[in-house]
C-alpha atoms as a PDB file:
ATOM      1  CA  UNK A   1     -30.654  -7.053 112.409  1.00  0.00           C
ATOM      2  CA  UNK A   2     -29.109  -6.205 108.885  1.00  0.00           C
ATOM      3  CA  UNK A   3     -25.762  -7.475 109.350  1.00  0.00           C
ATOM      4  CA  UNK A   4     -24.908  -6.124 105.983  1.00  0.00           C
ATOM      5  CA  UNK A   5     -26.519  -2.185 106.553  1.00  0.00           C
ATOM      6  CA  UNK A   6     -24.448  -2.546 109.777  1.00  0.00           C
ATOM      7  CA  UNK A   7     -20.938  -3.267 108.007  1.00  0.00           C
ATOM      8  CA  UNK A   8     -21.854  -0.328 105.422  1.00  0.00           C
ATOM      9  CA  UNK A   9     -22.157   1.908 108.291  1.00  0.00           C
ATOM     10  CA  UNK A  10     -18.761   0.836 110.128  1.00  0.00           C
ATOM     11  CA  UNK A  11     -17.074   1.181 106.932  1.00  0.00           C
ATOM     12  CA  UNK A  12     -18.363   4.519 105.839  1.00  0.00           C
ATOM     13  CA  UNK A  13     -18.065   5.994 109.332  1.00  0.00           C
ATOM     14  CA  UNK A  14     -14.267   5.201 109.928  1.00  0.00           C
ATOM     15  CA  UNK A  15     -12.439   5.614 113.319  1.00  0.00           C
ATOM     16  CA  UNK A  16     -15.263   6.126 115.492  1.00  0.00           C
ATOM     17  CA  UNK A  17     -14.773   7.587 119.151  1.00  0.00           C
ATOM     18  CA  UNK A  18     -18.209   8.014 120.427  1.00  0.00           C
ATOM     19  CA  UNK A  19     -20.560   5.019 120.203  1.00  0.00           C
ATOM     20  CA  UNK A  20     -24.439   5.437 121.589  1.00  0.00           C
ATOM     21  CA  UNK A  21     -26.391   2.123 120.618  1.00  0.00           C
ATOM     22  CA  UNK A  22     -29.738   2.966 120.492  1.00  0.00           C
ATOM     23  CA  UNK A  23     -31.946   0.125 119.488  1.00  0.00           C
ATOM     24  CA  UNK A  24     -35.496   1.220 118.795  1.00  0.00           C
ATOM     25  CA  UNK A  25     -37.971  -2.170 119.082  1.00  0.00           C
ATOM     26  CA  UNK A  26     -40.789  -3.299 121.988  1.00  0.00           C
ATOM     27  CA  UNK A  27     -43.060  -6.070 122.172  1.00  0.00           C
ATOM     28  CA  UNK A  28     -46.113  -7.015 123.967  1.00  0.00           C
ATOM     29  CA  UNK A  29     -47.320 -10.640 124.401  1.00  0.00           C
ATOM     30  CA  UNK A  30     -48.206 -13.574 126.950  1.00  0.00           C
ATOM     31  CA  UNK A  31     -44.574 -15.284 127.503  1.00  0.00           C
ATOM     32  CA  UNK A  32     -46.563 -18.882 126.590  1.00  0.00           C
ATOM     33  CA  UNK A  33     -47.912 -17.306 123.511  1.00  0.00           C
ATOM     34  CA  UNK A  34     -45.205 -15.355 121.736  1.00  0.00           C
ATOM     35  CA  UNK A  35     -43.994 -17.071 119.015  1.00  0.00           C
ATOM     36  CA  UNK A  36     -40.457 -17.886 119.006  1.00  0.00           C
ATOM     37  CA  UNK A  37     -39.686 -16.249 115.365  1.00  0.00           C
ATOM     38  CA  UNK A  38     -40.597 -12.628 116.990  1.00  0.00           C
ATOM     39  CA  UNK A  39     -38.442 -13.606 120.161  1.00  0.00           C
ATOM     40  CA  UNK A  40     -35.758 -13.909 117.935  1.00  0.00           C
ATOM     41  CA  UNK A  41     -36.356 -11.047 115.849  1.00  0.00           C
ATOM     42  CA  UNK A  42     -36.072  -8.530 118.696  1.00  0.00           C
ATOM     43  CA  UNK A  43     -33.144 -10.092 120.544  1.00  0.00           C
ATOM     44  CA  UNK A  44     -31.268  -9.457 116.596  1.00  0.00           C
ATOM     45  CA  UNK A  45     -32.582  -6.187 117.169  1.00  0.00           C
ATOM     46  CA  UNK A  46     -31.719  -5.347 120.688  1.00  0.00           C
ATOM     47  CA  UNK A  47     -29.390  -7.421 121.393  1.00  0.00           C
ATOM     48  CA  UNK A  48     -27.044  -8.654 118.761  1.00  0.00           C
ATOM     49  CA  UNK A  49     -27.474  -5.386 116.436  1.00  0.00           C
ATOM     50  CA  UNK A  50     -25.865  -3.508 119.629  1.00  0.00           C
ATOM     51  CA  UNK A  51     -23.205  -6.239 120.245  1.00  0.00           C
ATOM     52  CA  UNK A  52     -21.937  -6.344 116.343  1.00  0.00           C
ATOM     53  CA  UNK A  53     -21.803  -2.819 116.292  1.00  0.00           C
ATOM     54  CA  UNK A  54     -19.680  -2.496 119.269  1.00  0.00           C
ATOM     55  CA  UNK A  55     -17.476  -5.562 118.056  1.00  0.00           C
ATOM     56  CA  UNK A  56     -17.095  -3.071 115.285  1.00  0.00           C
ATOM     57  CA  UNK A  57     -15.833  -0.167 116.691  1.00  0.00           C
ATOM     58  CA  UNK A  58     -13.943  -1.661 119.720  1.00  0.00           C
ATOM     59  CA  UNK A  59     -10.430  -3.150 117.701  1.00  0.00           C
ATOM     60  CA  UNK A  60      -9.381   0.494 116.562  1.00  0.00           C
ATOM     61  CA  UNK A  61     -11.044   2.024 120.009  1.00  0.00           C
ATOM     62  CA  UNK A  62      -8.495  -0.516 121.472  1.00  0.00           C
ATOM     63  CA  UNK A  63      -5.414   0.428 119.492  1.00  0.00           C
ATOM     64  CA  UNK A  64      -5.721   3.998 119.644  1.00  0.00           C
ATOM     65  CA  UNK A  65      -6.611   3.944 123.478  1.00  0.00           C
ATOM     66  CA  UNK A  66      -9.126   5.538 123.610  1.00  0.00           C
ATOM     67  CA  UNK A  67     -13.232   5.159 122.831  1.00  0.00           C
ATOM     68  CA  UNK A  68     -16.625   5.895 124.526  1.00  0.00           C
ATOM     69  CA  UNK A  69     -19.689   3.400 124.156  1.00  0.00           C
ATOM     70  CA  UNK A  70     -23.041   3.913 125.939  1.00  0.00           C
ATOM     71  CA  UNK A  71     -25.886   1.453 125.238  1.00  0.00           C
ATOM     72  CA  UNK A  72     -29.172   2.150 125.743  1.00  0.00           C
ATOM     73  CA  UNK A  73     -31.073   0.019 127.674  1.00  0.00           C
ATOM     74  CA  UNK A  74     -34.828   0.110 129.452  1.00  0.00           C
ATOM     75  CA  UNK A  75     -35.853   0.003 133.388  1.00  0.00           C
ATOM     76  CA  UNK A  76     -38.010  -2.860 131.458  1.00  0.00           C
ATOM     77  CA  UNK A  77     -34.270  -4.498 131.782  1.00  0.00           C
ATOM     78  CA  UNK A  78     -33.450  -3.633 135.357  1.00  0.00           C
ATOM     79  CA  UNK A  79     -37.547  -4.395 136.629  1.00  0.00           C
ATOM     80  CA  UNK A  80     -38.611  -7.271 134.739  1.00  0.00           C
ATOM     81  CA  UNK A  81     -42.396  -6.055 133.464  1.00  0.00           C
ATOM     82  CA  UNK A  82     -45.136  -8.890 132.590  1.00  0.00           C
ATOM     83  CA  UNK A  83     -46.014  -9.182 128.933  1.00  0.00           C
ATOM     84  CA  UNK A  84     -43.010  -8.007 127.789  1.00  0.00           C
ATOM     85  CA  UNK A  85     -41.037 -11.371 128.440  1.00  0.00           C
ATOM     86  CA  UNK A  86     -38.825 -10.808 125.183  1.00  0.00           C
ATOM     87  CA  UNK A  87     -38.145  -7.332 125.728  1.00  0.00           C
ATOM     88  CA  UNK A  88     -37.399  -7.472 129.049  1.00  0.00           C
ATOM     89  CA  UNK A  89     -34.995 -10.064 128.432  1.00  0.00           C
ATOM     90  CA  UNK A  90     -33.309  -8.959 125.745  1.00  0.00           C
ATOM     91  CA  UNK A  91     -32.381  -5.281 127.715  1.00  0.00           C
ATOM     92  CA  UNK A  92     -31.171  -7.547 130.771  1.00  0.00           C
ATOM     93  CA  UNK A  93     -28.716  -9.699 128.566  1.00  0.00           C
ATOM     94  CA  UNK A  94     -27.915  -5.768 127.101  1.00  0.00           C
ATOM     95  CA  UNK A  95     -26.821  -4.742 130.393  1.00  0.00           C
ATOM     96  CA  UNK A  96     -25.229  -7.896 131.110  1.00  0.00           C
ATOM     97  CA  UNK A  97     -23.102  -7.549 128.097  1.00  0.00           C
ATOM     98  CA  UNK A  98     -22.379  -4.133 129.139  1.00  0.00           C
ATOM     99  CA  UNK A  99     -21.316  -4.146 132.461  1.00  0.00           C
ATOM    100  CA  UNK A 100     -19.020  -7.824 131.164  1.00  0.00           C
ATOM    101  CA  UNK A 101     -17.485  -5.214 128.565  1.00  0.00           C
ATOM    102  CA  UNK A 102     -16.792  -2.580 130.818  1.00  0.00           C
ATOM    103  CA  UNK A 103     -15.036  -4.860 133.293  1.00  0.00           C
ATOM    104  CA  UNK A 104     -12.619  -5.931 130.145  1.00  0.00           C
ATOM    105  CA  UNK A 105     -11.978  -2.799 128.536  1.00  0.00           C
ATOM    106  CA  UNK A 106     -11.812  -0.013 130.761  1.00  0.00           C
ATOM    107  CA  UNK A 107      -8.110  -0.610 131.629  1.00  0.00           C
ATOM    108  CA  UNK A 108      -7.624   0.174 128.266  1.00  0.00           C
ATOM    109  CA  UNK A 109      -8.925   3.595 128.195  1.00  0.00           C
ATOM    110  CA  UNK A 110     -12.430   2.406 126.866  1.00  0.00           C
ATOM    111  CA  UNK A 111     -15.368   3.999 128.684  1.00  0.00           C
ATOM    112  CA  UNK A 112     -18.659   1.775 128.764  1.00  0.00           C
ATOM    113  CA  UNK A 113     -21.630   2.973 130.326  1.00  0.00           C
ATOM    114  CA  UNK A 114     -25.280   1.506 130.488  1.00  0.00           C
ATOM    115  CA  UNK A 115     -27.953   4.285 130.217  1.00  0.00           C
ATOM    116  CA  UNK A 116     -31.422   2.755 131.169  1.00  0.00           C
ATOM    117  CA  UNK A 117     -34.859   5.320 130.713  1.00  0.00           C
ATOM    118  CA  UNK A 118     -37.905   5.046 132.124  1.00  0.00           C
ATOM    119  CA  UNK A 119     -41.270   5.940 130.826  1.00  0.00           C
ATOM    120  CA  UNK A 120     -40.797   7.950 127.118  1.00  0.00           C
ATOM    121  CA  UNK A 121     -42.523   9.800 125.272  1.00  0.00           C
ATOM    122  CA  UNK A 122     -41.598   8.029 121.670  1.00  0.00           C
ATOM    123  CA  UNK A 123     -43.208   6.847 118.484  1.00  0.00           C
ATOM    124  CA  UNK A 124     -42.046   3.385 118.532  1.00  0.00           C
ATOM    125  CA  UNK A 125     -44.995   0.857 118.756  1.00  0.00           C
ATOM    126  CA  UNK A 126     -44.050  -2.181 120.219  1.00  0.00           C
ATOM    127  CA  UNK A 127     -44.968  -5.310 118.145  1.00  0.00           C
ATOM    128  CA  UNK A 128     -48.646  -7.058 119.980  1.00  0.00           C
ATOM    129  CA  UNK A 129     -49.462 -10.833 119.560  1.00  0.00           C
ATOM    130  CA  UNK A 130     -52.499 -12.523 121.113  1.00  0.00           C
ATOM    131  CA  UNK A 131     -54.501 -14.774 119.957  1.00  0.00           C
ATOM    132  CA  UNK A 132     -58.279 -13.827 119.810  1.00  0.00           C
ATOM    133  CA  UNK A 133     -59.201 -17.055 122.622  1.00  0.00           C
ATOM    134  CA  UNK A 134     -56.173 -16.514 124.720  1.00  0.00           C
ATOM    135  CA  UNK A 135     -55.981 -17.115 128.411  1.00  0.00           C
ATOM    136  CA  UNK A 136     -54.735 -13.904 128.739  1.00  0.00           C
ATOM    137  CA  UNK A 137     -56.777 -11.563 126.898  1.00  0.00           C
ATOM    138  CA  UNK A 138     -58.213  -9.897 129.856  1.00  0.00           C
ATOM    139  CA  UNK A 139     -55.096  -8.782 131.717  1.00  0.00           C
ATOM    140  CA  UNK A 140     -53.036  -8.313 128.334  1.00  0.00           C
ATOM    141  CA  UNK A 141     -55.555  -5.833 127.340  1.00  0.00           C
ATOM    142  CA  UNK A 142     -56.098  -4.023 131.014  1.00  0.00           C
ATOM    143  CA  UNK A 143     -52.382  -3.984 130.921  1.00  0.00           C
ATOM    144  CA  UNK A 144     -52.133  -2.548 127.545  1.00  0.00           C
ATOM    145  CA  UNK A 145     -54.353   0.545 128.777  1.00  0.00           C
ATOM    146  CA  UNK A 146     -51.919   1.339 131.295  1.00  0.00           C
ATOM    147  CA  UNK A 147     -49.553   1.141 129.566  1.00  0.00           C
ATOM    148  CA  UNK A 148     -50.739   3.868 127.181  1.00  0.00           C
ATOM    149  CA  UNK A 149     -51.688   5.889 129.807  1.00  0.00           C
ATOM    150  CA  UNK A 150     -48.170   5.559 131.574  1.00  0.00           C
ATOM    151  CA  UNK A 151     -46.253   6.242 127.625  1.00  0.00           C
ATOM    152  CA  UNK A 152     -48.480   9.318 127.442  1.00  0.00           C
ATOM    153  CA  UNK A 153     -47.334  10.723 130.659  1.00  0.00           C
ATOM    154  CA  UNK A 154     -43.879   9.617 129.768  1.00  0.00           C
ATOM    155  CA  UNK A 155     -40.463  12.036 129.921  1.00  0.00           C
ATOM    156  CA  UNK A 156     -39.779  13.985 126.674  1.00  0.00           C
ATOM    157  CA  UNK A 157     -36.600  12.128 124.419  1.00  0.00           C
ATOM    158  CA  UNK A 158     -34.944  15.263 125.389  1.00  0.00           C
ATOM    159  CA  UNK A 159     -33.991  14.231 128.922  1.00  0.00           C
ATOM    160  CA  UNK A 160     -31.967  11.064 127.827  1.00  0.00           C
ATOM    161  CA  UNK A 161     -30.050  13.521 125.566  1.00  0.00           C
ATOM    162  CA  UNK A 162     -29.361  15.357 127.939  1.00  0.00           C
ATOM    163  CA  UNK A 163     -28.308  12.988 130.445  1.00  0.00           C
ATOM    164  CA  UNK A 164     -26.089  11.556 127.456  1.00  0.00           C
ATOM    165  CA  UNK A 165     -24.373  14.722 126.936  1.00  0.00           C
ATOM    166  CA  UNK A 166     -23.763  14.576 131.040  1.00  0.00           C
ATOM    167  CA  UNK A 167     -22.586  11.281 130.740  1.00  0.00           C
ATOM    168  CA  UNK A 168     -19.654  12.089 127.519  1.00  0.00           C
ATOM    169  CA  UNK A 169     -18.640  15.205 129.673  1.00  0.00           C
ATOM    170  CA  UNK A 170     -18.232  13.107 132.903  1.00  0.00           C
ATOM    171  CA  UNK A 171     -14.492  12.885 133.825  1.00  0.00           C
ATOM    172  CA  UNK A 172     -15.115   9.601 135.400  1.00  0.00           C
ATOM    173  CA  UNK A 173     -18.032   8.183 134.485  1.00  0.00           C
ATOM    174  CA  UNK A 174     -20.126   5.661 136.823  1.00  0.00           C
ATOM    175  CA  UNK A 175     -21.115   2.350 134.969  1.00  0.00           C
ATOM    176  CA  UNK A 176     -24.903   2.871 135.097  1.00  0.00           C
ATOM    177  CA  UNK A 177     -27.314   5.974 134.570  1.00  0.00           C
ATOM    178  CA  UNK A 178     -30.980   6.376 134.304  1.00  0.00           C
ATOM    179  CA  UNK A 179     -33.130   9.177 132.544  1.00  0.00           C
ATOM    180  CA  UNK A 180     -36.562  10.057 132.741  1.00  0.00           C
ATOM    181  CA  UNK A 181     -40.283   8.669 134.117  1.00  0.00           C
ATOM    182  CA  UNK A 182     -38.800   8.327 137.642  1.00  0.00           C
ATOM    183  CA  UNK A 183     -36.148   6.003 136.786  1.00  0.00           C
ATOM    184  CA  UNK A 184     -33.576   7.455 138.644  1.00  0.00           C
ATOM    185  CA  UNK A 185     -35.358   7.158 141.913  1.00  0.00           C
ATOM    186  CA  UNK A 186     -36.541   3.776 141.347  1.00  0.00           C
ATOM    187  CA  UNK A 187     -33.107   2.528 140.302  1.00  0.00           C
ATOM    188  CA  UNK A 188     -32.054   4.115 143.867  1.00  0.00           C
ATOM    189  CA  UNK A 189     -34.975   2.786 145.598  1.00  0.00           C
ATOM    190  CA  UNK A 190     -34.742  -0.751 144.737  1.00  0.00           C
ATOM    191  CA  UNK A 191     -31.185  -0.899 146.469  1.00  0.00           C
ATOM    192  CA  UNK A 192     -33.611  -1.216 149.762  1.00  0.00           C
ATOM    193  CA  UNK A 193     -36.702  -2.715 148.521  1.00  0.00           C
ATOM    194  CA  UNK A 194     -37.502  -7.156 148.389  1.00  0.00           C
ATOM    195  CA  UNK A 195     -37.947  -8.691 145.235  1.00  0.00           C
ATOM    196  CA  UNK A 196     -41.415  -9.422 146.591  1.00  0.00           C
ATOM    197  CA  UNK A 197     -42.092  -6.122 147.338  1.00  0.00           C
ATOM    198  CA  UNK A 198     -41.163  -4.838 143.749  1.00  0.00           C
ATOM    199  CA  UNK A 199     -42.732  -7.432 141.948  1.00  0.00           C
ATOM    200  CA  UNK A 200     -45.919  -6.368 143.823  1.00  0.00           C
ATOM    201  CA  UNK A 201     -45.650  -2.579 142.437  1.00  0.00           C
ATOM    202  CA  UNK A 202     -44.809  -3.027 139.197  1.00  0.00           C
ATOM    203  CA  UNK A 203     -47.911  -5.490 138.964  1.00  0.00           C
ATOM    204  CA  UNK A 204     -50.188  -2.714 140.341  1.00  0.00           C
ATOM    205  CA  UNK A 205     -48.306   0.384 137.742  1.00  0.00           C
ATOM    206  CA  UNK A 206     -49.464  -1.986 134.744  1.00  0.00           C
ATOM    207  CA  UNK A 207     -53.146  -2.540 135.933  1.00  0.00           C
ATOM    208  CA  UNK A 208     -52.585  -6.567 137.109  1.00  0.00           C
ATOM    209  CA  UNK A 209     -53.615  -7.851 140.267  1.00  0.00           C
END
């Protein structure tokens, strides 16, 4: 996060109404192996980048009454999804934060709204790390071919637009959405499911026994 590019931005945009953080940054890597440096760099990313720019926006959204802020999470932060440890993470404390800031603001005319895709079609690379003689090497790299698989299959971008333009229009607005790759029925889905049962079937989507 460039806390300085960010300040630029709120300065030269001025009274803002809408707000759609977007943060753009993956990573792949064993949990035990990751080094803590690139943990921290995407949590700055997606994470923190997101928070400053709503702590921003949200003092004049406040006194004129009025603002709309939808943050952009992952289903990676709803379904926790091995080898992405940090990026998982990271999109749960997002929608954490999110549903914490809706509770405090929406009496005040402030509409927050967590937005969570599934599988798209993008050309952000997430960041790898393995070491050459890690442990994992075996399943990191079977899951890694799944993965691509699953991205190239993905929804087009065009389907979270549009379900952002559905969201701005709503008259009342429900707290969370999902676009794209199935998300919506597996965010429905796993109202009914077990933990155990989940766990199990993401496991099996990414390749990993």
């Amino acid at each position: 996060m460039d806390e300085a590019s960010i300040e630029e931005c709120l300065a030269q945009a001025g009274p803002v109404d809408i707000l759609i953080n977007n943060a753009g940054g993956s990573s792949l890597w064993p949990a035990a192996e990751g080094p803590l440096a690139k943990v921290r760099d995407l949590f700055q990313l997606d994470l923190f980048g997101p928070i400053k720019l709503i702590q921003g926006v949200l003092p004049d959204m406040l006194r004129r009454g009025r603002g709309f802020i939808i943050n952009i999470g992952s289903m990676a932060g709803r379904f926790a999804v091995p080898y992405q440890s940090a990026y998982s993470s990271a999109k749960f404390a997002l929608a954490g934060f999110t549903w914490s800031l809706r509770g405090e603001v929406n009496s005040f005319g402030i509409r927050v709204v967590l937005l969570d895709p599934g599988d798209i079609r993008t050309s952000i690379e997430p960041t790898v790390y393995f070491p050459s003689d890690s442990g994992f090497q075996a399943d990191m790299s079977r899951f890694i071919r799944h993965r691509e698989i699953r991205m190239a299959e993905g929804s087009d971008p065009s389907v979270v637009a549009k379900k952002v333009l559905r969201i701005l229009r709503a008259k009342d607005p429900r707290p969370f959405y999902a676009a794209g790759g199935g998300a919506p029925a597996m965010a429905f889905f796993k109202r009914f499911l077990s933990d155990r049962f989940v766990e199990k079937q993401i496991k099996k989507s990414v390749g990993l026994k």
